[in-house]
Protein backbone atom coordinates (compact mmCIF):
# COMPACT_ATOMS: atom_id res chain seq x y z
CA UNK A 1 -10.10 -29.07 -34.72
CA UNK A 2 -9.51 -32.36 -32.89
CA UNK A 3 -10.29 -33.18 -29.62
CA UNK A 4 -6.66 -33.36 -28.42
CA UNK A 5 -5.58 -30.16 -30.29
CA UNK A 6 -8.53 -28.26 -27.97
CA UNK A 7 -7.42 -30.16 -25.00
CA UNK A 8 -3.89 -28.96 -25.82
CA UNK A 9 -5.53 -25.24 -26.14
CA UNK A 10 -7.36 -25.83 -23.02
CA UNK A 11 -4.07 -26.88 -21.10
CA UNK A 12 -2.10 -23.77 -22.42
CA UNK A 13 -4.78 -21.63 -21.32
CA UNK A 14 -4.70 -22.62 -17.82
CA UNK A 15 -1.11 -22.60 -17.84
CA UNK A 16 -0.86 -18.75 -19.14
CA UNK A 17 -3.42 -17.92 -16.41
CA UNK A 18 -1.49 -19.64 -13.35
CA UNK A 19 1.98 -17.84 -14.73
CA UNK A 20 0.00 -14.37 -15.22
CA UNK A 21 -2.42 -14.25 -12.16
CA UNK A 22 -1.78 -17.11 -9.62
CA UNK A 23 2.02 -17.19 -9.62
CA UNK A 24 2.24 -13.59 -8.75
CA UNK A 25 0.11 -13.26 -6.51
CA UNK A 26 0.79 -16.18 -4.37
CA UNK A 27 4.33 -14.84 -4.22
CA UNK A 28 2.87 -11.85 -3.24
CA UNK A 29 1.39 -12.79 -0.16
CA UNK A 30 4.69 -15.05 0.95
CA UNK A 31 6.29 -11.47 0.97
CA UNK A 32 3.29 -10.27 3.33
CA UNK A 33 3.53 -13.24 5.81
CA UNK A 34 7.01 -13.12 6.22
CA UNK A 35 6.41 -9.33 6.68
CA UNK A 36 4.04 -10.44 9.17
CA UNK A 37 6.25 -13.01 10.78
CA UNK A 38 9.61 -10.25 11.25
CA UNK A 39 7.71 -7.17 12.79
CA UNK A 40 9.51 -5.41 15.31
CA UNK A 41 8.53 -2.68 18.01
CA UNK A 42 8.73 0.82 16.52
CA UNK A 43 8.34 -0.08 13.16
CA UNK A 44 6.09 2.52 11.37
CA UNK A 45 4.10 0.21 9.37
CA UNK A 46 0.87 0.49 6.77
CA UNK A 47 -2.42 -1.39 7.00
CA UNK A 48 -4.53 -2.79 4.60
CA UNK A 49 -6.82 0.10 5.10
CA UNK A 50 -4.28 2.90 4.40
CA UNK A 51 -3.50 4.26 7.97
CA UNK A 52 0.04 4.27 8.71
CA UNK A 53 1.58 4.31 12.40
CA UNK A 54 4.70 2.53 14.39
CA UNK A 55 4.05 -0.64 16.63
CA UNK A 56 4.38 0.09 20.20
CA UNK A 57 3.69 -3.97 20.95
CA UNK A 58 3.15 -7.04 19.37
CA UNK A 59 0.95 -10.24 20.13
CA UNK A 60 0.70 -13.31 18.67
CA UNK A 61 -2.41 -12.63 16.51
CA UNK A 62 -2.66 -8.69 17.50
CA UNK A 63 -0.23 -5.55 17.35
CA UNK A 64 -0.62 -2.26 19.07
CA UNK A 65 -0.76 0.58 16.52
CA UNK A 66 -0.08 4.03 18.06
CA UNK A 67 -1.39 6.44 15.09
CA UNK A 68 -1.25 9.67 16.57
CA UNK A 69 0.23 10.77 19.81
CA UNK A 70 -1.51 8.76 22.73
CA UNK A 71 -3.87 7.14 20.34
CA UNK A 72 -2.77 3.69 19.60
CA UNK A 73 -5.05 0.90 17.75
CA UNK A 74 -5.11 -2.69 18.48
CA UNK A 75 -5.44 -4.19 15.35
CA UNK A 76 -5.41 -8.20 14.27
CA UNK A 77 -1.63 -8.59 12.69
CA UNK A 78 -2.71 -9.84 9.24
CA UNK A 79 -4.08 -6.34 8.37
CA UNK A 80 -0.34 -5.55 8.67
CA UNK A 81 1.31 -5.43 4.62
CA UNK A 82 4.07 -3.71 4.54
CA UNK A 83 6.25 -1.27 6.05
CA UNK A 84 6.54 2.63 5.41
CA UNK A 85 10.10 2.23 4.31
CA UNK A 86 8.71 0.05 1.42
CA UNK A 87 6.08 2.10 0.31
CA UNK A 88 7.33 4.16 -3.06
CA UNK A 89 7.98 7.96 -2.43
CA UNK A 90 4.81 9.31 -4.40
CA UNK A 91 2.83 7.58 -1.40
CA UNK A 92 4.70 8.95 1.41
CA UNK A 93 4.37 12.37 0.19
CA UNK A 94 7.92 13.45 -0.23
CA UNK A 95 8.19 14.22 -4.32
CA UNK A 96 7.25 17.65 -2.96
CA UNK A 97 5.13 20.00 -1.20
CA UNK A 98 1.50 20.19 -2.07
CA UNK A 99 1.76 23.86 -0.87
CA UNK A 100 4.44 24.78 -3.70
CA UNK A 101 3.07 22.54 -6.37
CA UNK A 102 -0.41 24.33 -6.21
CA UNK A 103 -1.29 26.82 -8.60
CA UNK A 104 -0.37 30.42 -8.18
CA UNK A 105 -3.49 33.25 -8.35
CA UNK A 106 -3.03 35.76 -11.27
CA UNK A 107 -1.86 38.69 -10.46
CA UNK A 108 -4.68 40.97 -10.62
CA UNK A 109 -4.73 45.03 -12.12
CA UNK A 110 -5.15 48.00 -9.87
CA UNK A 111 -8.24 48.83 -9.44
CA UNK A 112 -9.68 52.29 -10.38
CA UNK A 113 -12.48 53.62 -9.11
CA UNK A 114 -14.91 55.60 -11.42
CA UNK A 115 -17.72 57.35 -10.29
């Protein structure tokens, strides 16, 4: 193989990986920042951790989190990546109740006593 037919391989190579991995992802943290940039009070939001709550006030770099009744979190706003609305319905629990999904017991026989 010549030296400009590898080059050429080289070249494709990087291109493929900048359309596959750095393309998406880059546009995948504009939609964060501009998420970041249009929070509101009493959005219910989800951080990078996982814990959900609504914003009860907002700072330049920080945003008060209130996760449970009277406890509210004051968390730097780039931890902030989406908002609950957003998040797919498998994640927000409402495909169905966990109670009614789980499996029934057998029904089990009379028991007879023999002595």
């Amino acid at each position: 193989m010549s030296a400009s037919a590898q080059l050429l391989v080289i070249l494709v190579a990087m291109l493929a990986f900048w359309a596959i991995v750095m393309r998406p992802a880059r546009n995948q943290q504009r939609r964060v920042q501009q998420l970041q940039r249009s929070l509101d009070v009493g959005d219910q939001v989800v951080l990078s951790s996982g814990i959900f709550g609504t914003i009860r006030a907002l700072g330049e770099a920080q945003v008060e989190l209130e996760v449970a009744p009277g406890t509210v979190l004051t968390v730097a706003r780039q931890v902030v990546v989406r908002r609950v609305e957003d998040e797919p319905d498998e994640v927000r629990g409402t495909e169905g109740d966990a109670a009614s999904e789980a499996p029934h017991d057998p029904p089990t026989e009379p028991r007879t006593d023999q002595d």
